[in-house]
Protein backbone atom coordinates (compact mmCIF):
# COMPACT_ATOMS: atom_id res chain seq x y z
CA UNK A 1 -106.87 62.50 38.50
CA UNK A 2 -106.91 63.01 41.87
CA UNK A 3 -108.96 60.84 44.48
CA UNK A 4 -113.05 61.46 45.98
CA UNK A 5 -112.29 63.17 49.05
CA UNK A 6 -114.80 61.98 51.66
CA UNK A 7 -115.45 62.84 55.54
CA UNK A 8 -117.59 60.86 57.71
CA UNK A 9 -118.96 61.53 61.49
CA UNK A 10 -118.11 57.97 62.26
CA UNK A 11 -116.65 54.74 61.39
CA UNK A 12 -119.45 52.45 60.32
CA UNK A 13 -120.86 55.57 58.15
CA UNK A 14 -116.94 55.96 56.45
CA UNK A 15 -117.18 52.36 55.10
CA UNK A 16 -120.78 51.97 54.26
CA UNK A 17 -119.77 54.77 51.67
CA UNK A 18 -116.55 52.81 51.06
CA UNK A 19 -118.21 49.85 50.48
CA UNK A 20 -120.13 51.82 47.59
CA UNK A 21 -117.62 52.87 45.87
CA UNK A 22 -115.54 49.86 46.62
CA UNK A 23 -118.15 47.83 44.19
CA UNK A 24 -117.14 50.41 41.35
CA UNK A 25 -113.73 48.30 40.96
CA UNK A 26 -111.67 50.93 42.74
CA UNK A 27 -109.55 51.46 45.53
CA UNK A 28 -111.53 52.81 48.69
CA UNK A 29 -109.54 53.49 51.75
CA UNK A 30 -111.32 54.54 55.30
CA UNK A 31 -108.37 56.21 57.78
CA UNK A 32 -109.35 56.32 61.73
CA UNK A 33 -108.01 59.31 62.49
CA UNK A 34 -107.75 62.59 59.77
CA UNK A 35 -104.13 62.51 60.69
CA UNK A 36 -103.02 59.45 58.99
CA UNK A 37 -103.91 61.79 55.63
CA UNK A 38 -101.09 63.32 54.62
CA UNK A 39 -98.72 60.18 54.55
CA UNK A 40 -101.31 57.78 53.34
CA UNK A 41 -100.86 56.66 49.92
CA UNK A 42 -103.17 58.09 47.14
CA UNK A 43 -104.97 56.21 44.76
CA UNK A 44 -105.54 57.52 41.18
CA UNK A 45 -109.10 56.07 40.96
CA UNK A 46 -110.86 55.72 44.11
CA UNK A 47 -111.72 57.31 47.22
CA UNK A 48 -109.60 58.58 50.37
CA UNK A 49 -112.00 58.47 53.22
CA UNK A 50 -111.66 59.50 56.69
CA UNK A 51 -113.65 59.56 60.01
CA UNK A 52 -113.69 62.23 62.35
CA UNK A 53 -115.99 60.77 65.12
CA UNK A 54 -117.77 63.79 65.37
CA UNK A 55 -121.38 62.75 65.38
CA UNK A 56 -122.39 63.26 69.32
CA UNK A 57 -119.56 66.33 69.95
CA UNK A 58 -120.71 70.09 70.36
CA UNK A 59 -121.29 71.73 66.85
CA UNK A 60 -118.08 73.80 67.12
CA UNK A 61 -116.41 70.41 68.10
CA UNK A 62 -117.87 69.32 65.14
CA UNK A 63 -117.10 72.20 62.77
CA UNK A 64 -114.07 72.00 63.60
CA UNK A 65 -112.88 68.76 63.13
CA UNK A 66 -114.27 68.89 59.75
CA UNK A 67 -112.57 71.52 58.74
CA UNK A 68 -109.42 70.25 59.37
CA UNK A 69 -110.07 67.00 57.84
CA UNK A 70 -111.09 68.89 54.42
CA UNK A 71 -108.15 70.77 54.85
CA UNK A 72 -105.92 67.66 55.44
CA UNK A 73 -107.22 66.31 52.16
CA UNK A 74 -107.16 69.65 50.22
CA UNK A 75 -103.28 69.72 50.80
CA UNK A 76 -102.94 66.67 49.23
CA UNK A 77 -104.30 67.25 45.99
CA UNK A 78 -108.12 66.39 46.54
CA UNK A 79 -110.65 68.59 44.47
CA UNK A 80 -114.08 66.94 44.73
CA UNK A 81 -115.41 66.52 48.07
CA UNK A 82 -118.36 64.52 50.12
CA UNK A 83 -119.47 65.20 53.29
CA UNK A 84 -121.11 61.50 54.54
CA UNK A 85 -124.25 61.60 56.83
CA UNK A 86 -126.27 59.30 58.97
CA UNK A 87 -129.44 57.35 56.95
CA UNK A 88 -131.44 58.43 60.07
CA UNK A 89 -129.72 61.91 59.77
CA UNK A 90 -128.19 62.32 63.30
CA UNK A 91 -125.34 64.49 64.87
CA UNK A 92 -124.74 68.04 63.30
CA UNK A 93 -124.96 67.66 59.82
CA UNK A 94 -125.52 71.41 59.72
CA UNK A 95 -122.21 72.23 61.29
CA UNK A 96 -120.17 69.93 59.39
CA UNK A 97 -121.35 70.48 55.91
CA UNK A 98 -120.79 74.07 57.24
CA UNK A 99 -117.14 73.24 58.59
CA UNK A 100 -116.26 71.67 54.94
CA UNK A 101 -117.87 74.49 52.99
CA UNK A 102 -115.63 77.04 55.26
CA UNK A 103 -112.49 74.96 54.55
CA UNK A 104 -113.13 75.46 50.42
CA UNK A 105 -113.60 78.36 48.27
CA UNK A 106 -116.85 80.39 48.41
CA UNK A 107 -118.20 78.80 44.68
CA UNK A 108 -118.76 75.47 46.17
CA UNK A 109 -122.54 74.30 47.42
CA UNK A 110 -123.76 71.75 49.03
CA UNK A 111 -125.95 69.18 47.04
CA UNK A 112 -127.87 67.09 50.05
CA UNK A 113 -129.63 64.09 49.51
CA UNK A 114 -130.44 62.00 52.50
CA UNK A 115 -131.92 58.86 50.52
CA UNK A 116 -130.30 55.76 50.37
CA UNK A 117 -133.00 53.42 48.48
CA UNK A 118 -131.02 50.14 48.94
CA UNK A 119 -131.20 50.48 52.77
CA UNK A 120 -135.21 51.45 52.17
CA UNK A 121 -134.41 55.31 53.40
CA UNK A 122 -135.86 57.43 50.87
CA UNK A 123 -137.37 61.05 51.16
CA UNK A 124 -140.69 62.31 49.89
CA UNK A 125 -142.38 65.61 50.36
CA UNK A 126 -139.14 66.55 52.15
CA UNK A 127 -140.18 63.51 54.70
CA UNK A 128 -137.43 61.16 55.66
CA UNK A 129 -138.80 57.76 55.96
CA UNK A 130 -137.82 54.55 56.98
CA UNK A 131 -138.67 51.25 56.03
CA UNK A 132 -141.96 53.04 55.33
CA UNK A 133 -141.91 54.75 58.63
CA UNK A 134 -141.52 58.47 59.24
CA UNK A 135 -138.22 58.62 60.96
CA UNK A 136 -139.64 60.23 64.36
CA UNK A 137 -141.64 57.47 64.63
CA UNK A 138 -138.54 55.02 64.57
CA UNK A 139 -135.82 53.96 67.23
CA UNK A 140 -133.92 56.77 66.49
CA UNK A 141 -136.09 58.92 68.38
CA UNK A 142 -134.99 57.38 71.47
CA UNK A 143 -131.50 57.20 70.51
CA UNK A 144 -129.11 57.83 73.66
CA UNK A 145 -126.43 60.17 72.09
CA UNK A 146 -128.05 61.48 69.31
CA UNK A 147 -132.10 61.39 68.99
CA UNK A 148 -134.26 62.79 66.32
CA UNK A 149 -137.26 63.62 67.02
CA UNK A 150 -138.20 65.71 63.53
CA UNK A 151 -138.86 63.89 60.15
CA UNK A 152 -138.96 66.77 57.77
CA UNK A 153 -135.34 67.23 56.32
CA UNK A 154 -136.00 71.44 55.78
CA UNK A 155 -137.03 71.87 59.07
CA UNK A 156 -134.61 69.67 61.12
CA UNK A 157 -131.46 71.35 59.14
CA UNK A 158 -132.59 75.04 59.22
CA UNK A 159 -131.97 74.95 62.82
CA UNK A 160 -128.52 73.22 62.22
CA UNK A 161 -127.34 75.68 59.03
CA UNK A 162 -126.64 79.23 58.42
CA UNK A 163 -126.31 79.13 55.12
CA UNK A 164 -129.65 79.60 53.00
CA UNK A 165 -131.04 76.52 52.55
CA UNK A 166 -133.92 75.19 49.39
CA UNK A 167 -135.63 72.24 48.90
CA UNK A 168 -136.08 70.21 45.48
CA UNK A 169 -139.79 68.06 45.87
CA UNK A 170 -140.02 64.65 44.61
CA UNK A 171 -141.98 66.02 41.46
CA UNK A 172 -139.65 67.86 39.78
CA UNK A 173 -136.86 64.80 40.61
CA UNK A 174 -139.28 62.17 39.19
CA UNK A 175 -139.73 64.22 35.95
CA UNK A 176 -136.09 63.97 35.23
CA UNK A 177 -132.72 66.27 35.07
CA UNK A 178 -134.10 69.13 33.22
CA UNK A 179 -136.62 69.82 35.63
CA UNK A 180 -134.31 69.05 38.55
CA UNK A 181 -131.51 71.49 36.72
CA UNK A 182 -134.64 73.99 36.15
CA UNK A 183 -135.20 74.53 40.32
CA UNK A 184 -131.32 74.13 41.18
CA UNK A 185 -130.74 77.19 38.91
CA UNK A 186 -133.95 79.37 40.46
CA UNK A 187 -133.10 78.21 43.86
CA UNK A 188 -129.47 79.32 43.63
CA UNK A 189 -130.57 82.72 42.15
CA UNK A 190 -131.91 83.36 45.47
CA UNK A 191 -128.99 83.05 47.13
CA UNK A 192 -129.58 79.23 48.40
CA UNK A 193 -126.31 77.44 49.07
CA UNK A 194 -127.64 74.57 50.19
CA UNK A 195 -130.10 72.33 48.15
CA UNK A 196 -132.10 69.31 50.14
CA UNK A 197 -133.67 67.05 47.15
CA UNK A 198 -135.97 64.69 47.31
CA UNK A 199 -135.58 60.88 46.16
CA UNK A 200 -137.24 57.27 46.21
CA UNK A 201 -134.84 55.24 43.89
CA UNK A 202 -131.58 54.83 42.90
CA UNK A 203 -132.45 56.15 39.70
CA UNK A 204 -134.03 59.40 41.08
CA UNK A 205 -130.39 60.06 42.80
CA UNK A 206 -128.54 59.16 39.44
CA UNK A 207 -131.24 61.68 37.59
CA UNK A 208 -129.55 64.46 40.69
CA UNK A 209 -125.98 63.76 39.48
CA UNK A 210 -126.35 64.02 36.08
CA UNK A 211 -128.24 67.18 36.37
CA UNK A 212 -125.42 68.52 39.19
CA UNK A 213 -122.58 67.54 36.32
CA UNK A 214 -124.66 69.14 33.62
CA UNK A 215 -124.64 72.50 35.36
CA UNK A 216 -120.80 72.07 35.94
CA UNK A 217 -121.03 73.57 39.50
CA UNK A 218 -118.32 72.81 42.22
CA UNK A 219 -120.38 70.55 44.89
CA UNK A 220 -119.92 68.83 48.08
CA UNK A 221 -122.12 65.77 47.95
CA UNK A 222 -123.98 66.13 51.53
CA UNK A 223 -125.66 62.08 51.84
CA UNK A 224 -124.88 58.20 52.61
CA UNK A 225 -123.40 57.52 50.15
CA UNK A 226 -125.21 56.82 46.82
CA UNK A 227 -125.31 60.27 45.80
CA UNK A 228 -121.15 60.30 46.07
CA UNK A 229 -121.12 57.03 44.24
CA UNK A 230 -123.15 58.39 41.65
CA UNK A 231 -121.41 61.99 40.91
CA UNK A 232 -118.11 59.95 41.43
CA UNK A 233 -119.21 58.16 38.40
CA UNK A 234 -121.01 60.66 36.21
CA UNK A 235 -118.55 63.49 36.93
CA UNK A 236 -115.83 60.91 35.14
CA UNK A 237 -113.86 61.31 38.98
CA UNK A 238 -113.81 57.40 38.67
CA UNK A 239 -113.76 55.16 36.13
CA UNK A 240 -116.01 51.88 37.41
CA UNK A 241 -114.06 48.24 36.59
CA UNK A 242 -115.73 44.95 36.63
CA UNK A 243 -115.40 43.40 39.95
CA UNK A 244 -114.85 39.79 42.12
CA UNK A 245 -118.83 38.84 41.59
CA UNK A 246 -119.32 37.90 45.90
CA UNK A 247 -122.01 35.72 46.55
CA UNK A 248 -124.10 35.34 49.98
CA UNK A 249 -124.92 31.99 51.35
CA UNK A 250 -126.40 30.71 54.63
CA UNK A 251 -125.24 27.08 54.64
CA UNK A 252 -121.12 26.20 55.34
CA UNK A 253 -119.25 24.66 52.15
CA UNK A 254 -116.53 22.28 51.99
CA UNK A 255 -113.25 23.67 51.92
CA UNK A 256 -113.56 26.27 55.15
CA UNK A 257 -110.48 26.62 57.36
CA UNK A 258 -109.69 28.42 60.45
CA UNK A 259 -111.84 30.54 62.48
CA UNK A 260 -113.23 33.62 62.35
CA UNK A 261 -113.38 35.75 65.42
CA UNK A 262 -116.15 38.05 66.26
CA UNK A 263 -116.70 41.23 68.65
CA UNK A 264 -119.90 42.34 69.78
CA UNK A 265 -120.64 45.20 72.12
CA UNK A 266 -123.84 46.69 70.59
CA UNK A 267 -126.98 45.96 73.29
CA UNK A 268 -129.62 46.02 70.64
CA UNK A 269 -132.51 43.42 69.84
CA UNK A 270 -131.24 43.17 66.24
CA UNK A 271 -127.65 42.60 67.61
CA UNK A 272 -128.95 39.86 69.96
CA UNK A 273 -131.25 38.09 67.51
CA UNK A 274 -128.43 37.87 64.60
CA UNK A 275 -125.84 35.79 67.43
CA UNK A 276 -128.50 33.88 68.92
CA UNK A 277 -128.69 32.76 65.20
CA UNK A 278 -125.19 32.22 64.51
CA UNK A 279 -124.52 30.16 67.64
CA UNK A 280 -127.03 27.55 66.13
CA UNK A 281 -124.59 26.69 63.68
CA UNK A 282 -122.49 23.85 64.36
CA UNK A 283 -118.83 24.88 65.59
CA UNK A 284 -119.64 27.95 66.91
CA UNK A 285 -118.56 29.26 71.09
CA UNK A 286 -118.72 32.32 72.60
CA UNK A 287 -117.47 33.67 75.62
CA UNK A 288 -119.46 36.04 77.44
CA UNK A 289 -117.85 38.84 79.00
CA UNK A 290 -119.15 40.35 82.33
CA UNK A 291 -120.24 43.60 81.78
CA UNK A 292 -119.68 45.22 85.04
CA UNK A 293 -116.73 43.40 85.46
CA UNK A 294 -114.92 45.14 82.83
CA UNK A 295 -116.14 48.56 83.96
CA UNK A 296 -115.11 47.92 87.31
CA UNK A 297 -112.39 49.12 89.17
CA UNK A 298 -108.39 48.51 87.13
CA UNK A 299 -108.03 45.57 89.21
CA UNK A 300 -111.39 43.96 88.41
CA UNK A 301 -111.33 45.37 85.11
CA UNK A 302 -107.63 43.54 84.48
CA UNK A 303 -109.19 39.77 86.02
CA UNK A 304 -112.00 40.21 83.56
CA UNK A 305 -109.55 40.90 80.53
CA UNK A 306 -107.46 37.98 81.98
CA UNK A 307 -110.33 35.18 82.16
CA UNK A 308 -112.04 35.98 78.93
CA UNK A 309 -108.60 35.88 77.13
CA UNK A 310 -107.47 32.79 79.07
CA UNK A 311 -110.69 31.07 78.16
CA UNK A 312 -109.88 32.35 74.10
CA UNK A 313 -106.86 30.22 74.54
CA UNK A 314 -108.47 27.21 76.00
CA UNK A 315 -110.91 27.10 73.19
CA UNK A 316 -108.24 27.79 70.29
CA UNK A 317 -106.15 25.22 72.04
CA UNK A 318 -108.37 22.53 71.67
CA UNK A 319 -108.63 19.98 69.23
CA UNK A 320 -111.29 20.93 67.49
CA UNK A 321 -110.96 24.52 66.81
CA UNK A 322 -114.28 26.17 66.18
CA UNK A 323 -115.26 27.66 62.96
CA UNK A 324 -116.73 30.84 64.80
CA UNK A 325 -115.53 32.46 67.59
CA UNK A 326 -117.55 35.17 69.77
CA UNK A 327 -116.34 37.08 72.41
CA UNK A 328 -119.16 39.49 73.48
CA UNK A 329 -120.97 41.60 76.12
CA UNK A 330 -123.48 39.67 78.21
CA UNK A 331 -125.86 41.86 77.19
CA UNK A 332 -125.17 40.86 73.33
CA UNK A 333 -125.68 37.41 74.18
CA UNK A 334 -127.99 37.16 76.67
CA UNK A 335 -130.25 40.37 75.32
CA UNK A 336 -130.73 41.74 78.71
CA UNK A 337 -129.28 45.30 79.26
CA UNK A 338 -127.84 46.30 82.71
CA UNK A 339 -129.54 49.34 83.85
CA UNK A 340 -127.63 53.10 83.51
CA UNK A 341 -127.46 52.98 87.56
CA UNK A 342 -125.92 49.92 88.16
CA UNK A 343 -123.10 50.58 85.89
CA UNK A 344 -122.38 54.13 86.67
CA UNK A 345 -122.34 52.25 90.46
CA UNK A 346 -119.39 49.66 88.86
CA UNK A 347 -117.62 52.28 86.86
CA UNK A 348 -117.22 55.41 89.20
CA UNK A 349 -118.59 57.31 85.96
CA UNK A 350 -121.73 59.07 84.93
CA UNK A 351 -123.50 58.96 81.70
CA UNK A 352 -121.50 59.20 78.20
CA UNK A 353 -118.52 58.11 80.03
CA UNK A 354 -119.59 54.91 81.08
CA UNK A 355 -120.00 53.84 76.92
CA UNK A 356 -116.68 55.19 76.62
CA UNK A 357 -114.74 53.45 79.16
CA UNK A 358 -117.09 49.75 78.50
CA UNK A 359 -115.79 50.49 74.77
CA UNK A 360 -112.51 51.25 75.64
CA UNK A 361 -112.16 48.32 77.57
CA UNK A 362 -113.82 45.92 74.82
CA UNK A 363 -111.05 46.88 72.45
CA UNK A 364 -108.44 46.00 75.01
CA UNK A 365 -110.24 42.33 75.41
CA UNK A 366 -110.71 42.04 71.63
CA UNK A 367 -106.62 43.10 71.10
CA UNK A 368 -105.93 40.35 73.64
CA UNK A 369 -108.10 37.83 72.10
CA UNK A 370 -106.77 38.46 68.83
CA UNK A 371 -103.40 37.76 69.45
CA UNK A 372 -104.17 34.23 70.70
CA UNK A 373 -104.77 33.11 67.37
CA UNK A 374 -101.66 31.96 65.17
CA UNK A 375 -102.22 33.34 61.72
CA UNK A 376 -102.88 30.24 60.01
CA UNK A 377 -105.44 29.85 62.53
CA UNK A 378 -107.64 33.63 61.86
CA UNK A 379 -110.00 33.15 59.27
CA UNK A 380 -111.18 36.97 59.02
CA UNK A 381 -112.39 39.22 62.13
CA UNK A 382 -116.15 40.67 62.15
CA UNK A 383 -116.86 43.27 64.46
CA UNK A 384 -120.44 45.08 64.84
CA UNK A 385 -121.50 48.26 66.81
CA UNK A 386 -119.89 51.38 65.78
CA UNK A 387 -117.86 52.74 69.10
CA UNK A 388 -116.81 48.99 69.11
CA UNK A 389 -115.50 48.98 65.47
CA UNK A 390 -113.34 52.02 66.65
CA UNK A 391 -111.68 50.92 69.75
CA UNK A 392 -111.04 47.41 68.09
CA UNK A 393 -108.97 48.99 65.09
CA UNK A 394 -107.30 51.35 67.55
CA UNK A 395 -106.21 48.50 69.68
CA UNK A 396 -105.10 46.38 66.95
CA UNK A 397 -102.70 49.35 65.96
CA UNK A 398 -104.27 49.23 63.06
CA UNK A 399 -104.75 53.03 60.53
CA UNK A 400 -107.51 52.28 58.19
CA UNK A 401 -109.53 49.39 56.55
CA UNK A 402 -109.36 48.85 52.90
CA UNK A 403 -113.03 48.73 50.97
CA UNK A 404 -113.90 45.64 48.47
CA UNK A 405 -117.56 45.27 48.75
CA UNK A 406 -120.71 44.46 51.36
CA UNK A 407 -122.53 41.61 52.16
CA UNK A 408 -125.54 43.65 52.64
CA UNK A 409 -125.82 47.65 52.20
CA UNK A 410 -124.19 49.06 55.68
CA UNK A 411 -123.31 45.68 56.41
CA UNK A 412 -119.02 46.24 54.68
CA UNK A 413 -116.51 44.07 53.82
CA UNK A 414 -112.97 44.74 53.39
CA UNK A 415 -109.19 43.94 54.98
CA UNK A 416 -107.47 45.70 58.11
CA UNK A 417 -104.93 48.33 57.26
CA UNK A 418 -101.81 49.38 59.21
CA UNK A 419 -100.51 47.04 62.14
CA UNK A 420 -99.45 43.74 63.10
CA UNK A 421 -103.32 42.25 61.41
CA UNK A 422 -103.03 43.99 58.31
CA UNK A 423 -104.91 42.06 55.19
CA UNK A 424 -106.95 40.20 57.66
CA UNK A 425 -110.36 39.94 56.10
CA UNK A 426 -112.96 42.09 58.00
CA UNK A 427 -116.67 42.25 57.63
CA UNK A 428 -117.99 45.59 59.92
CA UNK A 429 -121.86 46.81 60.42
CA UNK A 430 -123.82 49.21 62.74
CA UNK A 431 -125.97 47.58 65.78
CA UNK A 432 -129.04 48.37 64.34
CA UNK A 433 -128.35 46.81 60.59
CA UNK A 434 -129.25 43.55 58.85
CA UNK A 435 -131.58 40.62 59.44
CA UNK A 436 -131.53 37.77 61.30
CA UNK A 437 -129.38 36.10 59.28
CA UNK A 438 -126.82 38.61 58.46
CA UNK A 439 -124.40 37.73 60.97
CA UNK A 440 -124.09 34.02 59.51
CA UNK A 441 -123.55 35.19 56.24
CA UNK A 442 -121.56 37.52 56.83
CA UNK A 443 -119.18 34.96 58.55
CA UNK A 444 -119.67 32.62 55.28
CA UNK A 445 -118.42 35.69 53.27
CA UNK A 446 -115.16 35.52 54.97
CA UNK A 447 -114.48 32.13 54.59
CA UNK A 448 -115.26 32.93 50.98
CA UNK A 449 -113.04 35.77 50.91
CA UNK A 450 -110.15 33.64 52.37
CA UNK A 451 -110.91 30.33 49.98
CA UNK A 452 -110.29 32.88 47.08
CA UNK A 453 -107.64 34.91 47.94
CA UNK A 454 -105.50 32.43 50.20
CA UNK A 455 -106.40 29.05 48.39
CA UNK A 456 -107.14 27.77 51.86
């Protein structure tokens, strides 16, 4: 059988929906780039999953690059296709559901469910809510790249989607697959091709793929992620295996070596709160890097690199190496964001490109911190903030990250892929994700994770 196909607009979206199916007991592969597809090995249960980092491009850009991608994975065998969005339902989803549909024959629809219950997004009355909160009234609103400022799923994609689009209400999902098969059928009959359904709990979404399967149509799942998991499961497209039972903990156990080494460029609150709480555990340092510094010109930019790797080395030179190890943006650790002016003033660049060049730059510190460490020595790597996720894999020549589970939904766990780090343990999450104390566990989750698999 041949593997779940899935294409996501970015990287921490790719392995929260790798994470999911990781927990099935089957292989889960994300890929950076949709060009590492055709010689990247297949696996006969499990997922091939790649990221397109299309989210903030133009919706031809967009288009586009799905296509390809679902091309890409078409040639190699792949039959059953998901097209992963945003839980707060940013960048084109229109355009790239649209760019996958175009890429596969004209039976297949598009089955979208934006819930994702375990991360408290659910949709009711065709409302997307958050945490209890309609989504325009959240942070994403506001967001830089990508805001959204409507809450009703119909609306907001009926601007993005040509195709004819229907909408399943909570009431016929809450009284089961019958009913839910009952308005699939009538909608389709009027030519929909695109089906937005309603759903609270995991169960709702598990009552959508068994009535999806029933009816034996050809779908793309259009959602998070637990609608894929779900149909991946129902549809018999994987076969779920009992997996390593992973624990969470907030306190340090005996038997931790090495020392795990974190990246954090994401300016948020959340971001801030979760190191302020991890540098009150004993044997953690950080080393703040200047912000404008590294945007400055090459020469400054170069110094910067220079002192925050030098001062890496000092501190893994020592004689008590630390059992955490953060190298950040100021504004992670202090929680104090420069203003737009005063770094478009350092950089020589306006806007969008001055996240792209800080990012760019923060890979090329993390790379350079990295290879400090002798291997012994690196306990796991944990990396938060999606553009800083990217540019840190890129720069550690590394193709992919291999799935095995999260610590906390959108908060993933699994090993680098490709390059000289390969099977380092790596826990990865979004800015915005996780509670105070997610950080710390997730650093206790890698020293699990290298206890069981290195006897360390």
């Amino acid at each position: 059988m041949s593997p779940i196909g899935i294409v996501a607009d970015d990287l921490t979206g790719a392995t929260t929906v790798g994470a999911l199916i990781a927990r099935e007991g089957v292989t889960s592969t994300v890929l950076f780039d949709p060009r590492y597809i055709k010689d990247s090995p297949l696996p006969d249960d499990g997922a091939l999953i790649v990221s397109t980092d299309s989210r903030a491009m133009e919706p031809e850009v967009a288009f586009s690059r799905v296509r390809r991608a679902t091309e890409a994975l078409l040639a190699r065998g792949v039959s059953q296709f998901s097209k992963r969005t945003d839980t707060t339902l940013r960048g084109g989803i229109g355009p790239e559901v649209e760019g996958m549909l175009s890429a596969l024959p004209d039976d297949y629809l598009a089955i979208i469910v934006p819930a994702m219950p375990q991360s408290h997004r659910v949709v009711v009355g065709g409302f997307s809510l958050i945490d209890s909160e309609l989504l325009s009234r959240t942070g994403v609103a506001q967001d830089v790249r990508t805001p959204v400022t409507e809450s009703h799923v119909p609306t907001l994609l009926a601007s993005q989607f040509m195709a004819r689009l229907g909408h399943v209400p909570i009431q016929s999902v809450m009284a089961g697959k019958q009913a839910i098969k009952h308005d699939l059928v009538e909608l389709r009959r009027e030519g929909t091709r695109a089906f937005v359904l309603d759903a609270v709990t995991l169960n709702d979404i598990d009552q959508i793929a068994q009535a999806v399967v029933d009816l034996r149509w050809k779908v793309i799942c259009v959602d998070p992620g637990p609608l894929t998991d779900r149909m991946a499961v129902r549809s018999g497209a994987i076969t779920p295996h009992e997996g390593v039972e992973r624990t969470r903990r907030l306190e340090s156990v005996p038997g931790e070596s090495g020392t795990v080494l974190l990246v954090a460029g994401s300016a948020t609150g959340v971001t801030h709160e979760q190191f302020a709480a991890l540098r009150d555990v004993p044997g953690t340092e950080s080393v703040a890097i200047d912000v404008l510094q590294l945007i400055g010109d090459e020469m400054t930019a170069t110094q910067e690199r220079r002192r925050v790797v030098a001062e890496v080395r000092r501190i893994m030179q020592g004689e008590q190496k630390p059992r955490a190890l953060i190298v950040a943006l100021d504004t992670v650790l202090t929680g104090h964001r420069h203003e737009l002016s005063d770094m478009e003033q350092a950089s020589g660049v306006k806007g969008q490109q001055v996240s792209t060049l800080l990012n760019t730059r923060l890979g090329e510190v993390a790379r350079g911190a990295i290879d400090v460490f002798a291997p012994e020595d690196l306990a796991g790597v944990y990396l938060t903030g999606g553009d800083v996720m990217v540019n840190c894999c890129r720069a550690f020549d590394a193709r992919g990250i291999a799935l095995v589970d999260y610590v906390i939904p959108q908060v993933d766990q699994g090993t680098i892929s490709g390059g000289p780090y390969s099977g380092v343990p790596l826990v990865c999450k979004g800015g915005l994700t996780g509670t105070r104390t997610t950080t710390v566990e997730s650093v206790n989750r890698l020293f699990d994770e290298r206890m069981r698999t290195q006897n360390v």
